[in-house]
C-alpha atoms as a PDB file:
ATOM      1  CA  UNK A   1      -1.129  -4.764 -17.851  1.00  0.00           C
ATOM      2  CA  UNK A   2       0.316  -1.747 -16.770  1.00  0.00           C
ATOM      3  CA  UNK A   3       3.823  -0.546 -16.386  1.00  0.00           C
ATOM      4  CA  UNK A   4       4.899   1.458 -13.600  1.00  0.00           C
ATOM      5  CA  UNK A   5       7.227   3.929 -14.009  1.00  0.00           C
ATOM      6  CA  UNK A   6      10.134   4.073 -11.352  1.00  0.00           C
ATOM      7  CA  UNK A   7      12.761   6.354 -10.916  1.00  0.00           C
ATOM      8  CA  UNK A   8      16.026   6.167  -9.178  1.00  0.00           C
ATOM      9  CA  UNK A   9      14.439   9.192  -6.165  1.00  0.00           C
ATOM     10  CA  UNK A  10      11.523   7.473  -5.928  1.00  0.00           C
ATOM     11  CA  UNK A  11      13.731   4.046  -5.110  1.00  0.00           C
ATOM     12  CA  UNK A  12      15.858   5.959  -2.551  1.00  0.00           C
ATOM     13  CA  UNK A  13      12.466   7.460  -0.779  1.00  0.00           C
ATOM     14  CA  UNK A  14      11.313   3.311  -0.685  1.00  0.00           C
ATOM     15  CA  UNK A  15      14.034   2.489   1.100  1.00  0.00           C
ATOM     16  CA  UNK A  16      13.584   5.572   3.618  1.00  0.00           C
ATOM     17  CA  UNK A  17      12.346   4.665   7.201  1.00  0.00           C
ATOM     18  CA  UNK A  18      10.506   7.657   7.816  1.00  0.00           C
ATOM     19  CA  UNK A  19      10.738   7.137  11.866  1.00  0.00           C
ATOM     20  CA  UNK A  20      14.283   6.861  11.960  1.00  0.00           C
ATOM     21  CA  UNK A  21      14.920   9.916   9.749  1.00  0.00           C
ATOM     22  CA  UNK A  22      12.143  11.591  12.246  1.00  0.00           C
ATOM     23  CA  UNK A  23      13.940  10.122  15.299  1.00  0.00           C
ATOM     24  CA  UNK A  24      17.520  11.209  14.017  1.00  0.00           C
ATOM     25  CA  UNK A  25      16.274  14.597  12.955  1.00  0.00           C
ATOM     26  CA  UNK A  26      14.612  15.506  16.609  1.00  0.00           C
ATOM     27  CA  UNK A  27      17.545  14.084  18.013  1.00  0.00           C
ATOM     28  CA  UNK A  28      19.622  16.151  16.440  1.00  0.00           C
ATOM     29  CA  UNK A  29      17.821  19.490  17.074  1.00  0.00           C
ATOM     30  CA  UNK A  30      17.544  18.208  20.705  1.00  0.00           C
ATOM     31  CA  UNK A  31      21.485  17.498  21.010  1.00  0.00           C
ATOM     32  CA  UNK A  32      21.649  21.144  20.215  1.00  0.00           C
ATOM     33  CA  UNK A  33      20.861  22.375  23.023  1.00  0.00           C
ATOM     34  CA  UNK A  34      21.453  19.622  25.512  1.00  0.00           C
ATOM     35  CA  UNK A  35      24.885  18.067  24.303  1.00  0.00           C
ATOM     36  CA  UNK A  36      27.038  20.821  23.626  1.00  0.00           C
ATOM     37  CA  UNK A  37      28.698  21.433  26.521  1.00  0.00           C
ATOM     38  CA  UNK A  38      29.692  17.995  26.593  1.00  0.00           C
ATOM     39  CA  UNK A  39      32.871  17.197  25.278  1.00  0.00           C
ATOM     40  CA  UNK A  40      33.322  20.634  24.391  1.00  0.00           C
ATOM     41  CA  UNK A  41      36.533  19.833  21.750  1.00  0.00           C
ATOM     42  CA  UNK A  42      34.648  17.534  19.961  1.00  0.00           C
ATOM     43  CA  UNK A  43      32.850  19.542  16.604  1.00  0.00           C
ATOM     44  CA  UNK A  44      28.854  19.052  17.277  1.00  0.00           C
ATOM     45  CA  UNK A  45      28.846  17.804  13.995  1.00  0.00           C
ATOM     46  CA  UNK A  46      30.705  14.694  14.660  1.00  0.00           C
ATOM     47  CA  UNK A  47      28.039  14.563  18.076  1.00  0.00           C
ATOM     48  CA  UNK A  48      25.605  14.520  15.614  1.00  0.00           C
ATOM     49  CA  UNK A  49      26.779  11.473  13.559  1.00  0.00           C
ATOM     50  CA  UNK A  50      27.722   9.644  17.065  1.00  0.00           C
ATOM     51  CA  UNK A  51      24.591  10.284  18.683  1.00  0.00           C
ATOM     52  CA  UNK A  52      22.760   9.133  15.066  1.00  0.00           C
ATOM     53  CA  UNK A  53      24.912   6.166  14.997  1.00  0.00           C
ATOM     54  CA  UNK A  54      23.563   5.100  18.202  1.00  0.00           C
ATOM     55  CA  UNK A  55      20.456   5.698  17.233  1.00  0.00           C
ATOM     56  CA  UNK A  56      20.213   3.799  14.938  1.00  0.00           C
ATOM     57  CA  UNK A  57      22.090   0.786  16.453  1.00  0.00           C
ATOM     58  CA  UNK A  58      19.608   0.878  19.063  1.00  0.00           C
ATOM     59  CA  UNK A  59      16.556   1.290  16.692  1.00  0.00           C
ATOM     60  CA  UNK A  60      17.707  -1.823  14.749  1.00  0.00           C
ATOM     61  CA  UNK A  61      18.470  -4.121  17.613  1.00  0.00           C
ATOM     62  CA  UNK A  62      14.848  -3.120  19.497  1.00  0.00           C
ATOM     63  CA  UNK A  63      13.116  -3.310  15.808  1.00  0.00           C
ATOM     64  CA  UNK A  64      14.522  -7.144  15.197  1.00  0.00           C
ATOM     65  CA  UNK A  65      13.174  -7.884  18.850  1.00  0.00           C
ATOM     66  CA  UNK A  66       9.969  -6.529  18.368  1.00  0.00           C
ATOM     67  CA  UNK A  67       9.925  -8.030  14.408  1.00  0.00           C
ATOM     68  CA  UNK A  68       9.621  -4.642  12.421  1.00  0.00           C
ATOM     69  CA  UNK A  69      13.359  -5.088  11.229  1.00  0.00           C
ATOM     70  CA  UNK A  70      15.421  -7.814   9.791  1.00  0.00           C
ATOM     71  CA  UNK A  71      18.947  -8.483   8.606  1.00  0.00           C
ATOM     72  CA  UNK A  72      17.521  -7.094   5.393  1.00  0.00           C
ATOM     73  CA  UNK A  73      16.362  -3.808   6.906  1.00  0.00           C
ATOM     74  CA  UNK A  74      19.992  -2.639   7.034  1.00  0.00           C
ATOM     75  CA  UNK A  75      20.443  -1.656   3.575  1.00  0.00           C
ATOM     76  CA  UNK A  76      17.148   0.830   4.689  1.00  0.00           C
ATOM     77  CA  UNK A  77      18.407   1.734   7.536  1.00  0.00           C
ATOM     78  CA  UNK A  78      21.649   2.969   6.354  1.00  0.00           C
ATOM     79  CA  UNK A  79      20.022   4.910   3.187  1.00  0.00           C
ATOM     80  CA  UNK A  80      18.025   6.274   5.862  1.00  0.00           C
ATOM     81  CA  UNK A  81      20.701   6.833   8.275  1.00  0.00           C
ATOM     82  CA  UNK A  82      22.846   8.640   5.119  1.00  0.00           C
ATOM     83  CA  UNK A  83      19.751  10.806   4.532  1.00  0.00           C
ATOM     84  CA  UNK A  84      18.785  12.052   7.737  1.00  0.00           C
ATOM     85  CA  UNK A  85      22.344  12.949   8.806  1.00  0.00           C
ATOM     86  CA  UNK A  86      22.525  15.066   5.389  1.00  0.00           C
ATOM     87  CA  UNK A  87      19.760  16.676   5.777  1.00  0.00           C
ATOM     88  CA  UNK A  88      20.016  18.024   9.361  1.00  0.00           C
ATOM     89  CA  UNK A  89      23.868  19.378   8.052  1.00  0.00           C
ATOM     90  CA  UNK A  90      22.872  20.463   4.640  1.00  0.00           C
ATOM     91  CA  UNK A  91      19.607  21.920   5.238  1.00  0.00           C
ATOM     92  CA  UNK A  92      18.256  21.902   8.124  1.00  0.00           C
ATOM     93  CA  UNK A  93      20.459  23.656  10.174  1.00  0.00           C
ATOM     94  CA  UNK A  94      21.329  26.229   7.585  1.00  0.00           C
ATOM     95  CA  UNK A  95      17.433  27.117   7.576  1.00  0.00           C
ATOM     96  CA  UNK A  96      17.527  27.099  11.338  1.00  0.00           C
ATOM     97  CA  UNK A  97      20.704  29.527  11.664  1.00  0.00           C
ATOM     98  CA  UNK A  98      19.118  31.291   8.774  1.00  0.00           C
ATOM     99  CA  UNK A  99      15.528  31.926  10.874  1.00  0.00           C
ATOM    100  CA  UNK A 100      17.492  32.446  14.620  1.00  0.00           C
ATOM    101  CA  UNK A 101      19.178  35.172  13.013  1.00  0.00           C
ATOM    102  CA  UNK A 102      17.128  36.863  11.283  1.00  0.00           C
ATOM    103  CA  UNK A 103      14.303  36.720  14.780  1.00  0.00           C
ATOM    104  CA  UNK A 104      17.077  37.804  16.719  1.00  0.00           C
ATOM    105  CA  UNK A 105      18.065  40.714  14.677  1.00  0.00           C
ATOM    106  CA  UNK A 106      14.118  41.724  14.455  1.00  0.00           C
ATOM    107  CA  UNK A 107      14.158  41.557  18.356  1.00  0.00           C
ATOM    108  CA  UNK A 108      17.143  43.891  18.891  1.00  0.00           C
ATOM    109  CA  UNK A 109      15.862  46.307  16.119  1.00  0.00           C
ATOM    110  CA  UNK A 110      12.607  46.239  18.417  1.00  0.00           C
ATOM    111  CA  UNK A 111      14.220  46.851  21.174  1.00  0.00           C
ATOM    112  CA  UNK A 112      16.409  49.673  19.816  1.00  0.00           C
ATOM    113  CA  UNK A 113      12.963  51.068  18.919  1.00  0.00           C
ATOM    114  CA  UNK A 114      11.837  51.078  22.306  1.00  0.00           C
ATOM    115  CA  UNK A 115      14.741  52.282  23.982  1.00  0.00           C
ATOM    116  CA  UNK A 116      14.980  55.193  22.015  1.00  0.00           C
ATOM    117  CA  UNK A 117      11.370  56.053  22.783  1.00  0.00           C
END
């Protein structure tokens, strides 16, 4: 008999469903550029969590038609939901600011270069 050693992380990745986080995450990066200019007062954060609260809705209710979620599945699918959203604000998006700038500042330094050629 063996015991297996759990830990509270590894009980938060169980309850993880790796296509919605996916799903949420490319939706997110997709809003970006697509959702923007749509209600242009409203911070794209709080697009973010409305677009990944419909998500989600709409993952569930197609998932319990086609049988791969349940009534107990929302527990998962807010962990998940939690995780994904915190992840594209936290870190993420930093890395992706972090990356655009630092490409785009490479590009005008080349170009500087070849202008003053």
């Amino acid at each position: 008999m063996t015991m297996e050693m759990t830990t509270p992380l590894g009980d938060v990745f169980g309850l993880i469903d790796w296509k919605l986080l996916i799903l949420i995450v490319v939706l997110a990066r997709w809003s970006r550029r697509y959702v923007k200019n749509i209600l242009v007062r409203i911070d794209f954060t709080y697009k973010v969590l409305f677009l990944s609260t419909l998500i989600s809705f709409v993952y569930y209710y197609l998932g319990k038609e086609a049988g791969f979620t349940t009534k107990d599945s929302v527990v998962e699918l807010l962990v998940t939901y939690f995780t994904a959203t915190s992840f594209y604000e936290l870190i993420f998006n930093p890395i992706e600011k972090m990356l655009k700038n630092k490409f785009n500042s490479s590009e005008e330094t080349n170009m500087n270069d070849k202008k003053s050629d």
